[in-house]
N, C-alpha and C. Protein backbone atom coordinates (compact mmCIF):
# COMPACT_ATOMS: atom_id res chain seq x y z
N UNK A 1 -20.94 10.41 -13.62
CA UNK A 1 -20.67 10.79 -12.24
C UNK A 1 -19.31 11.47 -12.15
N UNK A 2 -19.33 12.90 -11.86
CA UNK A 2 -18.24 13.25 -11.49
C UNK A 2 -17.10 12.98 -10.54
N UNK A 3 -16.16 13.24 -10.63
CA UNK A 3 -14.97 12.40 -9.27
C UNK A 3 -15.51 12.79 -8.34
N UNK A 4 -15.50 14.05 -7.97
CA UNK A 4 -16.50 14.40 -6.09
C UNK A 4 -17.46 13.91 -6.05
N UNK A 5 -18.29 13.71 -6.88
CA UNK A 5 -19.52 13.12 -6.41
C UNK A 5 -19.11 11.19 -6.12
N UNK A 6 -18.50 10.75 -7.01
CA UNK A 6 -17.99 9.59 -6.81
C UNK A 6 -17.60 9.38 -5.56
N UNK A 7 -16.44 10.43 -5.42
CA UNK A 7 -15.54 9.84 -3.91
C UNK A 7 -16.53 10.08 -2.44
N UNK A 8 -17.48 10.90 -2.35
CA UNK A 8 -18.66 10.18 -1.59
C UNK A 8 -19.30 9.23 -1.52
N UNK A 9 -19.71 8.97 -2.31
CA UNK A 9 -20.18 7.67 -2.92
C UNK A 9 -18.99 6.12 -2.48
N UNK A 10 -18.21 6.52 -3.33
CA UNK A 10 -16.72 5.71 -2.79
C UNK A 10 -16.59 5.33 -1.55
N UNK A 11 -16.52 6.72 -0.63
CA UNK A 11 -16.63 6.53 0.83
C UNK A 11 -17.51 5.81 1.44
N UNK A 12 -18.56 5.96 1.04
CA UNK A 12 -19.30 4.96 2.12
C UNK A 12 -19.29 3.48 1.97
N UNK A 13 -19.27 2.78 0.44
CA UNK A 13 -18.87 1.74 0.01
C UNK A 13 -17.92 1.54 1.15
N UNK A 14 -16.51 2.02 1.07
CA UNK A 14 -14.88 1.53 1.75
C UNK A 14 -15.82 1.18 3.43
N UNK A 15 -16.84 2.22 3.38
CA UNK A 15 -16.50 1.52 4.97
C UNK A 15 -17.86 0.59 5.22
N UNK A 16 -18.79 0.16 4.43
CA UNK A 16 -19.16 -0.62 5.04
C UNK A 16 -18.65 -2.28 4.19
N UNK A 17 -17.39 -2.06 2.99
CA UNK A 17 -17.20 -3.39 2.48
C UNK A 17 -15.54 -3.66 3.71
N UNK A 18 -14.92 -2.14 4.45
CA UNK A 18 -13.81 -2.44 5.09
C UNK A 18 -14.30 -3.41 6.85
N UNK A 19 -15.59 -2.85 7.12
CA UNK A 19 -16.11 -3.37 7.88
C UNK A 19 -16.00 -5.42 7.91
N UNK A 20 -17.03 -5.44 7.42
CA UNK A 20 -17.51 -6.55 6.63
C UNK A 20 -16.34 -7.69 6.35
N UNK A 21 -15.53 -7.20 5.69
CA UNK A 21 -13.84 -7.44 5.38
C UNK A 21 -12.94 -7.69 6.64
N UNK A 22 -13.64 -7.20 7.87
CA UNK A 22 -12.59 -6.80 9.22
C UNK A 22 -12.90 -8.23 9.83
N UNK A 23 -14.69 -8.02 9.53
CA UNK A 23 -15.10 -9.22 10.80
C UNK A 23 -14.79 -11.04 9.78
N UNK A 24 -15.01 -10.32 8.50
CA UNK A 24 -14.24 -11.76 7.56
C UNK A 24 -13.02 -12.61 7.67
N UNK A 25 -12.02 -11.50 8.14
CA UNK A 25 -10.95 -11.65 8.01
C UNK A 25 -10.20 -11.88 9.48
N UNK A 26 -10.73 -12.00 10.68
CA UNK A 26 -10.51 -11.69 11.67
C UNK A 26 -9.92 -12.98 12.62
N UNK A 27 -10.46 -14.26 11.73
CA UNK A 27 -9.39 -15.74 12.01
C UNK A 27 -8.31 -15.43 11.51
N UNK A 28 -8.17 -14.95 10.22
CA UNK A 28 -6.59 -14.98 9.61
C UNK A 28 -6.00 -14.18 10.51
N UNK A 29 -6.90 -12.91 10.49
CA UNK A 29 -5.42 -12.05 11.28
C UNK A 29 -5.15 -12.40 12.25
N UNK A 30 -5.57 -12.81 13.47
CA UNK A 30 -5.38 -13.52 14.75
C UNK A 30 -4.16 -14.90 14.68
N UNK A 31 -4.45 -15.33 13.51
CA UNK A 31 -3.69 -16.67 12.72
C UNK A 31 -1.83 -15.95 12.48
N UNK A 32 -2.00 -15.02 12.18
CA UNK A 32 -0.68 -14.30 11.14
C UNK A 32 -0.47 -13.49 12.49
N UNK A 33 -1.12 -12.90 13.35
CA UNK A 33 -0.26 -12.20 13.78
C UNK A 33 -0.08 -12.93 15.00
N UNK A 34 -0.60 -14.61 15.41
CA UNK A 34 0.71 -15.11 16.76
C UNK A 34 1.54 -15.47 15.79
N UNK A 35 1.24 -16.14 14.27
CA UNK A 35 2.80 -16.43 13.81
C UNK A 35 4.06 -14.98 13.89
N UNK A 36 3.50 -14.55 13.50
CA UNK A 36 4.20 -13.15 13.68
C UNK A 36 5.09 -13.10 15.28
N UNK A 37 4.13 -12.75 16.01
CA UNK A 37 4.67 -12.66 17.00
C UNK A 37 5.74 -13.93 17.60
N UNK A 38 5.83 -15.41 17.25
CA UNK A 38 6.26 -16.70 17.33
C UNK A 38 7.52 -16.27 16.43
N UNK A 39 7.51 -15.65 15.05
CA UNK A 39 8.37 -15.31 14.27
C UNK A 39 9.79 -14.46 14.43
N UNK A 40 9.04 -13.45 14.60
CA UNK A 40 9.64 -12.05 14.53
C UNK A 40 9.68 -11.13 16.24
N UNK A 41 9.07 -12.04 17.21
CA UNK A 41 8.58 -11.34 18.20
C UNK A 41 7.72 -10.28 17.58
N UNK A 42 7.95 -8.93 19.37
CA UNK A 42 6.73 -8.16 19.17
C UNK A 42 8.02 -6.58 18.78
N UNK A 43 7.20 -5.89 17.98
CA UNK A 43 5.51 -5.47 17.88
C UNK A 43 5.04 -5.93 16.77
N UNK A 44 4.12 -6.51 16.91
CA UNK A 44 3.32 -7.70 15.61
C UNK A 44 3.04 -6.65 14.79
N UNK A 45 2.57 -5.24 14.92
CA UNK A 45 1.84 -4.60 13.97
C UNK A 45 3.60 -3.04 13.60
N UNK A 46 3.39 -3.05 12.19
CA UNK A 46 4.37 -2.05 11.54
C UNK A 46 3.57 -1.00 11.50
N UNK A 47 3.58 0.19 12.05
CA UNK A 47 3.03 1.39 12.06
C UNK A 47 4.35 2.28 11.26
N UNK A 48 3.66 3.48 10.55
CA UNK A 48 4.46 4.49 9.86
C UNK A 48 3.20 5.29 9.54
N UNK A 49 3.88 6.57 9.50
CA UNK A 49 3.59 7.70 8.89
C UNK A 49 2.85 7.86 7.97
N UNK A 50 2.07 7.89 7.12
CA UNK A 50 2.26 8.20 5.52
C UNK A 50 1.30 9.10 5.28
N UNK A 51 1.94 9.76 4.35
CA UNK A 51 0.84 11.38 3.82
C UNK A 51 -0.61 10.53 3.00
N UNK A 52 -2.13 11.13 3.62
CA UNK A 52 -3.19 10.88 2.70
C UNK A 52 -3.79 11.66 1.93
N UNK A 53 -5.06 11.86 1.81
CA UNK A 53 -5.48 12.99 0.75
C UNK A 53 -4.80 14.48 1.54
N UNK A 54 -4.80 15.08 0.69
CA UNK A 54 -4.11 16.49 0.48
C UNK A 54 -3.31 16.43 1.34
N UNK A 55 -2.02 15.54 1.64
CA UNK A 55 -1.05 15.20 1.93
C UNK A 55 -0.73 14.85 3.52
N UNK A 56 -2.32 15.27 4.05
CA UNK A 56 -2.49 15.03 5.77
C UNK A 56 -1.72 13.54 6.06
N UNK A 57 -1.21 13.43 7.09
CA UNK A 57 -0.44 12.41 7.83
C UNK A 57 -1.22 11.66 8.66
N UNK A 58 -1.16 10.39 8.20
CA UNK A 58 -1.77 9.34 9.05
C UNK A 58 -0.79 8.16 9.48
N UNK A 59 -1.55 7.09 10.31
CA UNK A 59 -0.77 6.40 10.41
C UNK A 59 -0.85 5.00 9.61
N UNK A 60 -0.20 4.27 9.19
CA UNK A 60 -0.41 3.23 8.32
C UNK A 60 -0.22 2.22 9.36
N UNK A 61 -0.82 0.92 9.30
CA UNK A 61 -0.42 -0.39 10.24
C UNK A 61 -0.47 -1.29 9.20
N UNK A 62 0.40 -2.25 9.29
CA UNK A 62 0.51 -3.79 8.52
C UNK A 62 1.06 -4.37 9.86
N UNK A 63 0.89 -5.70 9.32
CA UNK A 63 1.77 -7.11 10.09
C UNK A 63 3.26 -6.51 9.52
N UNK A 64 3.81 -6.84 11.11
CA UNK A 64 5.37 -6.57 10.89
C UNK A 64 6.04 -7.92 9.92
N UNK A 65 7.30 -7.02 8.62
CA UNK A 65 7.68 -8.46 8.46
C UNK A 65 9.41 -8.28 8.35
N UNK A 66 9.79 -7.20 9.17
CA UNK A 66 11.43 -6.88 9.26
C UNK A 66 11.58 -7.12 10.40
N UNK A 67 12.92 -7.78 10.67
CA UNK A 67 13.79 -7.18 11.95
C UNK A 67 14.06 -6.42 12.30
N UNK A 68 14.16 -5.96 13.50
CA UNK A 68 15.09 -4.42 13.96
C UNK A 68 15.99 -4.37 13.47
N UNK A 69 16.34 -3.10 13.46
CA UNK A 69 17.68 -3.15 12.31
C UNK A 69 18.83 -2.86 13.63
N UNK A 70 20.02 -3.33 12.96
CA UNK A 70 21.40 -4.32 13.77
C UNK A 70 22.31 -3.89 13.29
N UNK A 71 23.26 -3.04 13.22
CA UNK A 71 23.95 -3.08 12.45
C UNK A 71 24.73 -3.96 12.74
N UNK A 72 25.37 -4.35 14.16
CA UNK A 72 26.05 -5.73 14.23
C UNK A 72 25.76 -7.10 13.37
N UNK A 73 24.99 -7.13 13.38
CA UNK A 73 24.40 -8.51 12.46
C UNK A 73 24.23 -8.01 10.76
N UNK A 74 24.67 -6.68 10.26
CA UNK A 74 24.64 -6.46 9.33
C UNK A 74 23.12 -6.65 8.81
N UNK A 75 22.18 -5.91 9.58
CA UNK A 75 20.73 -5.71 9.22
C UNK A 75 20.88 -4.47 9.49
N UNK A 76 20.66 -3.68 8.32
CA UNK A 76 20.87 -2.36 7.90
C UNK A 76 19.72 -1.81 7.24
N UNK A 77 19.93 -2.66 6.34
CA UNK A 77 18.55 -2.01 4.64
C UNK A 77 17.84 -2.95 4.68
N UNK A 78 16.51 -2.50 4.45
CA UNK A 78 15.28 -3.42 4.42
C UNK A 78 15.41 -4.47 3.94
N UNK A 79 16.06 -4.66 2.28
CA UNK A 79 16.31 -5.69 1.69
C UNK A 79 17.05 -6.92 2.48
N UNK A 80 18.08 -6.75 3.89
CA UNK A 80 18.71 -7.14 4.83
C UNK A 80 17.71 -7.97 5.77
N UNK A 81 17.21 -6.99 6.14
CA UNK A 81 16.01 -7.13 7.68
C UNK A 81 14.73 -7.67 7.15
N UNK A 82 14.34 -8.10 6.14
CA UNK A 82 13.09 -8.84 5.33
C UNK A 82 13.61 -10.36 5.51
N UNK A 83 12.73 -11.13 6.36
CA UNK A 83 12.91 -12.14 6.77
C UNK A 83 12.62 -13.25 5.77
N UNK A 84 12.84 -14.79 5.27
CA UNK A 84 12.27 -15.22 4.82
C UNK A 84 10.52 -15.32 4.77
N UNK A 85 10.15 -15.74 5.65
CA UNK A 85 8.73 -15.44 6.51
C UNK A 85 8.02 -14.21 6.01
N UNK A 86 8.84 -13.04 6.15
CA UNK A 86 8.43 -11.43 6.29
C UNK A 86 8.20 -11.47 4.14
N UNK A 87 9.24 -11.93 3.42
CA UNK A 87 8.78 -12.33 2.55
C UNK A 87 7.67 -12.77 2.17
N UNK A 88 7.42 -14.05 2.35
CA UNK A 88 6.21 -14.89 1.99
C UNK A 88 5.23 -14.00 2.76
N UNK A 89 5.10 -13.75 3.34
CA UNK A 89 3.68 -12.61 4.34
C UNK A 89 3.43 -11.38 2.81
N UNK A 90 4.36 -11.08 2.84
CA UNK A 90 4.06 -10.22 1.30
C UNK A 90 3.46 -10.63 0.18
N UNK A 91 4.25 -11.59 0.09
CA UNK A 91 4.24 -12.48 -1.20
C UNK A 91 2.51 -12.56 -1.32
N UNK A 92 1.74 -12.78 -0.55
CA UNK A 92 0.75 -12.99 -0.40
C UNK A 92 -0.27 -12.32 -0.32
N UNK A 93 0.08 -10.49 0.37
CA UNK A 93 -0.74 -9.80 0.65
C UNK A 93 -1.21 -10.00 2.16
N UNK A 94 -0.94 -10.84 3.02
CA UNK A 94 -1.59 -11.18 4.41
C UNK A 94 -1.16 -9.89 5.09
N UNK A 95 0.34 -9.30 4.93
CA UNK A 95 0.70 -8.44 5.72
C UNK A 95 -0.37 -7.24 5.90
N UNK A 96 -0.96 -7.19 4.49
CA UNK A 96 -1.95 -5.57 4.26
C UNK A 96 -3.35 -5.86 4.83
N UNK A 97 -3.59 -6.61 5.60
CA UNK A 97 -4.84 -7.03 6.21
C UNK A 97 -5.04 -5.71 7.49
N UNK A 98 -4.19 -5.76 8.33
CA UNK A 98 -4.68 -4.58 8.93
C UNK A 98 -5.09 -3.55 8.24
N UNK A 99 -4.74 -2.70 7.50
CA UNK A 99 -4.29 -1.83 6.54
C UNK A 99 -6.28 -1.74 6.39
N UNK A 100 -6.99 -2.48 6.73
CA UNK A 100 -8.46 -2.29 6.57
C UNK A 100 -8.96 -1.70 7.53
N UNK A 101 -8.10 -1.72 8.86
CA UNK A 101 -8.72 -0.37 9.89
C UNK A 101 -8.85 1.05 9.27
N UNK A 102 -7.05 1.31 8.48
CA UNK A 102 -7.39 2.60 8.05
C UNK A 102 -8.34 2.68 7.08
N UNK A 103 -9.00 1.80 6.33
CA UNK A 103 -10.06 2.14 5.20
C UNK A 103 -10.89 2.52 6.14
N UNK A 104 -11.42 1.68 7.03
CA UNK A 104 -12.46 1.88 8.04
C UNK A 104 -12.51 3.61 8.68
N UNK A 105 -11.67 3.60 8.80
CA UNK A 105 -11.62 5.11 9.85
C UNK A 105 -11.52 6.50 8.79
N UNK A 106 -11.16 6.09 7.47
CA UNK A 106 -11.60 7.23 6.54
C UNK A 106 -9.42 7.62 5.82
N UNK A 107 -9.24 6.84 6.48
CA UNK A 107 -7.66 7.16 6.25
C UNK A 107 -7.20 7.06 4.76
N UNK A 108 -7.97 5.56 4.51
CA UNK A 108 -7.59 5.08 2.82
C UNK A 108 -8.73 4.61 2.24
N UNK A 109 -8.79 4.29 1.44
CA UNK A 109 -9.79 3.43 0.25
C UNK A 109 -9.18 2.33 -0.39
N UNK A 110 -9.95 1.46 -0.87
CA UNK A 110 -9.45 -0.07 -1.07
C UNK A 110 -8.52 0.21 -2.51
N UNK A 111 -9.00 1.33 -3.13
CA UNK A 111 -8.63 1.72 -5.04
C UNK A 111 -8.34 3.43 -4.86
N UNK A 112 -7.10 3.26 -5.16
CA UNK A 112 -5.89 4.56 -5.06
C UNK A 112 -4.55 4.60 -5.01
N UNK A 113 -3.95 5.89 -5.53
CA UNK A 113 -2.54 5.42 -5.55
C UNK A 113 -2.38 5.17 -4.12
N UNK A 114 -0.98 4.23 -4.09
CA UNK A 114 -0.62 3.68 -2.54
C UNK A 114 0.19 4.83 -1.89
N UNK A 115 -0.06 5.15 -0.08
CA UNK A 115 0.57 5.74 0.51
C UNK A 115 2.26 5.48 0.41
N UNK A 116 2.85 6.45 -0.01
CA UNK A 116 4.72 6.82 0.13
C UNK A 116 4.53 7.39 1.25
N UNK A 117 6.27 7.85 1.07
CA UNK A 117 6.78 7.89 2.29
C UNK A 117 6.42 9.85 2.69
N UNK A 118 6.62 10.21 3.68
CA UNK A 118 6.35 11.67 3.75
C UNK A 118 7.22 12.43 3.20
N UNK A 119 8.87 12.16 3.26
CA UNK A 119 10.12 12.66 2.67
C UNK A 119 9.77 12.81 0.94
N UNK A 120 8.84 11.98 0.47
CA UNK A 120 8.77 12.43 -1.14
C UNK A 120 7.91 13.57 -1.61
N UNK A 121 7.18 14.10 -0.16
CA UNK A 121 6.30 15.17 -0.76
C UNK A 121 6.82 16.66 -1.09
N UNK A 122 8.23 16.68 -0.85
CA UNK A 122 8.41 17.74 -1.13
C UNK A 122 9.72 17.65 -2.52
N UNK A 123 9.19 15.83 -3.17
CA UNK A 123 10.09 15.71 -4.17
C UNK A 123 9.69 15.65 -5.48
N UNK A 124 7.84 15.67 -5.25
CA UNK A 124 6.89 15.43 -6.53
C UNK A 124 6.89 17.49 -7.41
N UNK A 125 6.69 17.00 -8.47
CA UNK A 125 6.25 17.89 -9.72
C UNK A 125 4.95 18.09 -9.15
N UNK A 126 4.69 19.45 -9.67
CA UNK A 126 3.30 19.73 -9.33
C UNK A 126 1.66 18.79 -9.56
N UNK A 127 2.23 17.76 -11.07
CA UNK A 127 1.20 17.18 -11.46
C UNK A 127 1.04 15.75 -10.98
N UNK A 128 2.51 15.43 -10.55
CA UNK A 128 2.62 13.83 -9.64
C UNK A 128 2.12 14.19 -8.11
N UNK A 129 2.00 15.60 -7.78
CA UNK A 129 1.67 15.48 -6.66
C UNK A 129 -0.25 16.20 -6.49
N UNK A 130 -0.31 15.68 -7.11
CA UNK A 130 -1.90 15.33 -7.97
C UNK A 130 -2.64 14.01 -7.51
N UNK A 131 -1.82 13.20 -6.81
CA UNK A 131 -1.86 11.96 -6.61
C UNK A 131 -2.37 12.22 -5.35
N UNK A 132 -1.88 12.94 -4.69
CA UNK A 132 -3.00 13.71 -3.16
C UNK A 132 -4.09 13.86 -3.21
N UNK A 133 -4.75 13.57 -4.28
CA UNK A 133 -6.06 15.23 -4.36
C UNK A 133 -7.29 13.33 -4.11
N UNK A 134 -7.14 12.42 -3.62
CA UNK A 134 -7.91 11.11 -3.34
C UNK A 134 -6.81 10.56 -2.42
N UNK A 135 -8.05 9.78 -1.56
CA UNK A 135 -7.73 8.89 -0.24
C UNK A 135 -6.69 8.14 -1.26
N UNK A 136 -5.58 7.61 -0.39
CA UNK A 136 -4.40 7.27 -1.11
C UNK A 136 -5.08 5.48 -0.94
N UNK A 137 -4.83 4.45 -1.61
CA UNK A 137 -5.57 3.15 -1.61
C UNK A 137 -4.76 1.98 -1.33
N UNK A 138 -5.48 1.25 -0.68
CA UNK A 138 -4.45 -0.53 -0.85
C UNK A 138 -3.90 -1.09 -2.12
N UNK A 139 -4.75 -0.62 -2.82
CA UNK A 139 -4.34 -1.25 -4.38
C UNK A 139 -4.59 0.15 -5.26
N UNK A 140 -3.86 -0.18 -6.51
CA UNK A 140 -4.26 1.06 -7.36
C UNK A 140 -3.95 0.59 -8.74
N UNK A 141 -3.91 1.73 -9.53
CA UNK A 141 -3.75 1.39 -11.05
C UNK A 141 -2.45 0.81 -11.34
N UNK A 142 -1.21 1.32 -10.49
CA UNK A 142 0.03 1.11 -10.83
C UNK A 142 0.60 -0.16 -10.30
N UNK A 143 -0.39 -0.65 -9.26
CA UNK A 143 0.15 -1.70 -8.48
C UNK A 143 -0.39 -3.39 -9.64
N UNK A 144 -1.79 -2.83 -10.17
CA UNK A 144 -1.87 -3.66 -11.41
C UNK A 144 -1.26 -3.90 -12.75
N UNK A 145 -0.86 -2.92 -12.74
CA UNK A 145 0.29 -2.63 -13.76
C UNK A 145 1.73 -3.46 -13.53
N UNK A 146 2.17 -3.68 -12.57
CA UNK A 146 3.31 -4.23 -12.49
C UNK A 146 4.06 -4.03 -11.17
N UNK A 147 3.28 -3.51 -10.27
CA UNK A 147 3.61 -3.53 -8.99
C UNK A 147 4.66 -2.74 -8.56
N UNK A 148 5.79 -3.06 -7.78
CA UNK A 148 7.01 -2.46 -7.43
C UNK A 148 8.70 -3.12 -8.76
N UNK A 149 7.80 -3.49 -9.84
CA UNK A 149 8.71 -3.47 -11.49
C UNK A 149 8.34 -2.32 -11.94
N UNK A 150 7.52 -1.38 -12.02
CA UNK A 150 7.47 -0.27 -12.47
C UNK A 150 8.48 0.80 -12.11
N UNK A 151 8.77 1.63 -13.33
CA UNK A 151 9.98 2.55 -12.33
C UNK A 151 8.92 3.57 -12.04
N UNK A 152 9.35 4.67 -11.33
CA UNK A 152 8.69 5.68 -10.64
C UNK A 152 7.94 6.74 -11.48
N UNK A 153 9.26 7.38 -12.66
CA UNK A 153 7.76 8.02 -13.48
C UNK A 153 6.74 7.75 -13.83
N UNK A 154 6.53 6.37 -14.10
CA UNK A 154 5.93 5.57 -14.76
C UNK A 154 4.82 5.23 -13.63
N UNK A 155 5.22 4.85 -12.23
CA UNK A 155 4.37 4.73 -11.58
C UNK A 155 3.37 5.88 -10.78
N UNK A 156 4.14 6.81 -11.22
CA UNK A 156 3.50 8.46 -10.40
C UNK A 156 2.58 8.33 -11.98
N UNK A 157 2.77 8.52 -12.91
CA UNK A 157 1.95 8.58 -14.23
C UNK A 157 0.92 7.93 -14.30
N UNK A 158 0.48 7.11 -13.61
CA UNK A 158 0.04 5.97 -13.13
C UNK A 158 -1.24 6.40 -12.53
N UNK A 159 -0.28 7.04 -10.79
CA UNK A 159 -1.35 7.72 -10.17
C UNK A 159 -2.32 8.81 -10.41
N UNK A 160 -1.57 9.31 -11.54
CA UNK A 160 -2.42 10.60 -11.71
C UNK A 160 -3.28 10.48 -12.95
N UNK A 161 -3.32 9.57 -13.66
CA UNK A 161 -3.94 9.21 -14.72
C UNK A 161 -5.34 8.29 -13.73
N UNK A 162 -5.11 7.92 -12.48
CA UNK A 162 -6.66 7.13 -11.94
C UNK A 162 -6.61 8.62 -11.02
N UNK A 163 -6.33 9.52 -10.67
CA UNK A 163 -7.05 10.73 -10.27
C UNK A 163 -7.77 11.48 -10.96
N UNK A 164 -7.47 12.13 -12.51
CA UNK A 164 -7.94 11.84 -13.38
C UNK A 164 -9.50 11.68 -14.07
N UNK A 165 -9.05 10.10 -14.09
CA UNK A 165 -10.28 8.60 -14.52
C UNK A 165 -11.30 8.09 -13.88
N UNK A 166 -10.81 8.30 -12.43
CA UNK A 166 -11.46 7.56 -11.47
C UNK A 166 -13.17 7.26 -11.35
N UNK A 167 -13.30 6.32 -11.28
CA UNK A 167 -14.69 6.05 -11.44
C UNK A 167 -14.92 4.75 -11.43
N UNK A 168 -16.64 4.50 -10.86
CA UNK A 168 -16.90 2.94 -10.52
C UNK A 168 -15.65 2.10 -11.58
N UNK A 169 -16.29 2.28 -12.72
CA UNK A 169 -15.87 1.12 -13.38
C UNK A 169 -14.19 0.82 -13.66
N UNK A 170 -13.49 1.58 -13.41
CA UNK A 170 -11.96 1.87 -13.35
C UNK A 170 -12.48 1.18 -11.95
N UNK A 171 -12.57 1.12 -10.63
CA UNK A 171 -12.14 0.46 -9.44
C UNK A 171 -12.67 -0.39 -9.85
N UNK A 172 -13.17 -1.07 -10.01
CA UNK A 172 -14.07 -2.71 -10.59
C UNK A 172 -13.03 -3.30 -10.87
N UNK A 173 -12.20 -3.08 -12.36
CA UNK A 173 -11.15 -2.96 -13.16
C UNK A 173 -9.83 -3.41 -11.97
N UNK A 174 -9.88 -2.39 -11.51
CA UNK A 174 -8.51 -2.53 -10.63
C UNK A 174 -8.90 -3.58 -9.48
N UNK A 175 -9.63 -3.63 -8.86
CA UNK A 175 -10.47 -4.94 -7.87
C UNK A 175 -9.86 -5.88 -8.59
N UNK A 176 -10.37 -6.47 -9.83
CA UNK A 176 -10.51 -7.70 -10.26
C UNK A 176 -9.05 -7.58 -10.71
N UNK A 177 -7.96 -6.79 -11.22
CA UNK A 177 -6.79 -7.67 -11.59
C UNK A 177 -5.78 -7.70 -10.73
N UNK A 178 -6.47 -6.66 -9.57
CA UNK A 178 -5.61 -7.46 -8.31
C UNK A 178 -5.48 -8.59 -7.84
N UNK A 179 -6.71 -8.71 -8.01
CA UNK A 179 -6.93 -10.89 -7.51
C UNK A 179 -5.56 -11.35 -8.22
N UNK A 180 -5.61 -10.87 -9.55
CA UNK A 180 -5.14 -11.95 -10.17
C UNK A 180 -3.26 -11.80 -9.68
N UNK A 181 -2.98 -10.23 -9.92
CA UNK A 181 -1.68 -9.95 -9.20
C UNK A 181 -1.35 -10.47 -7.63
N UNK A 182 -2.21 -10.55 -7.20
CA UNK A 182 -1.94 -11.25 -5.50
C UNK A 182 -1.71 -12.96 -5.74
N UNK A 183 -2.45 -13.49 -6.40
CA UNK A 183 -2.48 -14.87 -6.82
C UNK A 183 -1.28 -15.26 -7.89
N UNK A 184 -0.95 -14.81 -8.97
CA UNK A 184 0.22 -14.74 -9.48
C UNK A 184 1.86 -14.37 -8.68
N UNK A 185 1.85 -13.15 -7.78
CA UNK A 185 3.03 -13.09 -7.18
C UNK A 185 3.78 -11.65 -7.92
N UNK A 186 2.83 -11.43 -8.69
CA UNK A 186 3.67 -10.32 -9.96
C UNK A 186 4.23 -9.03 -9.29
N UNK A 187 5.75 -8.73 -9.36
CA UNK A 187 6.13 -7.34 -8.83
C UNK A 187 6.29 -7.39 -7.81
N UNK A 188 6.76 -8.28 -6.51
CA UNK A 188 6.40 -7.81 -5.30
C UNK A 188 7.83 -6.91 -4.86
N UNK A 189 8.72 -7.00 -5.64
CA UNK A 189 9.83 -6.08 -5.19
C UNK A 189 11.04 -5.83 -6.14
N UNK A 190 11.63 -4.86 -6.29
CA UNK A 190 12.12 -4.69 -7.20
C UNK A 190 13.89 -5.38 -7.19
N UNK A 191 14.84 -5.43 -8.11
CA UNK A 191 16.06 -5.95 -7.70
C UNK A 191 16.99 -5.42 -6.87
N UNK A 192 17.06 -6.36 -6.10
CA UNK A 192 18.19 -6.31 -4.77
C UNK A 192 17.27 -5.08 -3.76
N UNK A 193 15.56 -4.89 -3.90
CA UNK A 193 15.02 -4.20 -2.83
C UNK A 193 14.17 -5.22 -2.15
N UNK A 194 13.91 -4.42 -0.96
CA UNK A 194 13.01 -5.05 -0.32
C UNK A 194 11.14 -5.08 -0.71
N UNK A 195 11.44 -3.59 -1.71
CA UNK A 195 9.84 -3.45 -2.10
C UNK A 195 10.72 -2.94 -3.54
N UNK A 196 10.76 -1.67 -3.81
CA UNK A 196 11.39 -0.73 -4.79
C UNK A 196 12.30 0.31 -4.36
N UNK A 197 13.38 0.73 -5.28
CA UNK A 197 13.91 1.26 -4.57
C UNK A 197 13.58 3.21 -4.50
N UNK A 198 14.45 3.67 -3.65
CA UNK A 198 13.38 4.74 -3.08
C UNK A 198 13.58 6.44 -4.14
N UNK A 199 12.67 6.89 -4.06
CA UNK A 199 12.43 8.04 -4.91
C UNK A 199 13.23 9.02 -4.76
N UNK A 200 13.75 9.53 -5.91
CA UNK A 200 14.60 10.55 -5.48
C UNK A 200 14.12 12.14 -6.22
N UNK A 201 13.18 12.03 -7.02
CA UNK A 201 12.85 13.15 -7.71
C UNK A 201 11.76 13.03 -8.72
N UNK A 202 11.50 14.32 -8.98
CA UNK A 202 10.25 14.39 -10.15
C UNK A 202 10.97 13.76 -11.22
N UNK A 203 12.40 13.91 -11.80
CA UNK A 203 12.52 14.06 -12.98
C UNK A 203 13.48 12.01 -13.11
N UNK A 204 13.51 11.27 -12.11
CA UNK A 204 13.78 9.95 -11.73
C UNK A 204 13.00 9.00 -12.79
N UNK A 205 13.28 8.43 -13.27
CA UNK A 205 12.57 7.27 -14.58
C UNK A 205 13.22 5.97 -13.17
């Protein structure tokens, strides 16, 4: 099966397992987001930007898990404004539960590189920005690999090696050792970041 023919195929899977997944999941989220809101106040849900296939702009939603940023209180950098709480919500994966509307609506797919920020698209090499050419995913090859411990070439190398590859049995693959990375805790942020720290170029290790 070729990749286009796949990522049709792909597509319809994402939305009737993101479905399915919505109405599954729909005590927890209700659960996480009054703690949330009890927590952190409102707005319970983190919306941003992020470029998807062929670099179109959507919007991303998770459970919020920062403070407003303060500079009085010296909440500045994410690593700052990441709450204990806003932590453990990660730690876990609960935060990326919304994050199944956009599968639903055609935005993402469950297996792909993960949406960055929009500011890096005009910082990728022609072949890291290869990583466009598929719905960008909740999980991906690089996030099994070692999560936000990976440095960046390494993790763009990553992406473009499952653009590539891509195929049933590579997402199977990546499905199943996510379990095990969500359940382990592996990578969730890099030192002294709040996730990893941020990209500065093609040629960045």
């Amino acid at each position: 099966m070729s990749g286009r023919t796949y990522d049709r195929v792909k597509r319809m899977l994402d939305t009737v397992a993101s479905a399915a997944a919505l109405l599954a999941t729909a005590p927890v989220q209700l659960g996480v987001a009054l703690t949330v809101a009890l927590r952190l106040g409102r707005p319970v849900l983190f919306r941003q930007l992020r470029p998807g296939r062929d670099g179109e702009l959507f919007e991303l939603v998770k459970f919020r898990t920062m403070t407003p940023i303060d500079p009085q209180r010296g909440l500045v950098t994410d690593a700052d404004r990441l709450t204990p709480f806003g932590r453990r919500l990660r730690a876990t994966s609960l935060d990326e539960l919304p994050t199944l509307w956009n599968v639903l609506v055609g935005d993402m797919s469950f297996v792909g590189p993960r949406p960055l920020l929009p500011e890096y698209l005009s910082l990728y090499s022609p072949d890291q920005a290869r990583r466009h050419e598929v719905r960008p995913g909740i999980t991906g090859l690089a996030q099994v690999a070692g999560r936000n411990h990976v440095e960046w070439a390494d993790r763009l190398a990553f992406d473009i090696a499952y653009v590539s590859a891509r195929s049933p049995s590579l997402d199977a693959r990546i499905l199943w050792q996510t379990l095990r990375v969500v359940l382990t805790r592996e990578g969730i942020s890099s030192a002294g970041e709040a996730t990893m720290a941020p990209f500065r170029g093609a040629a960045e290790r």
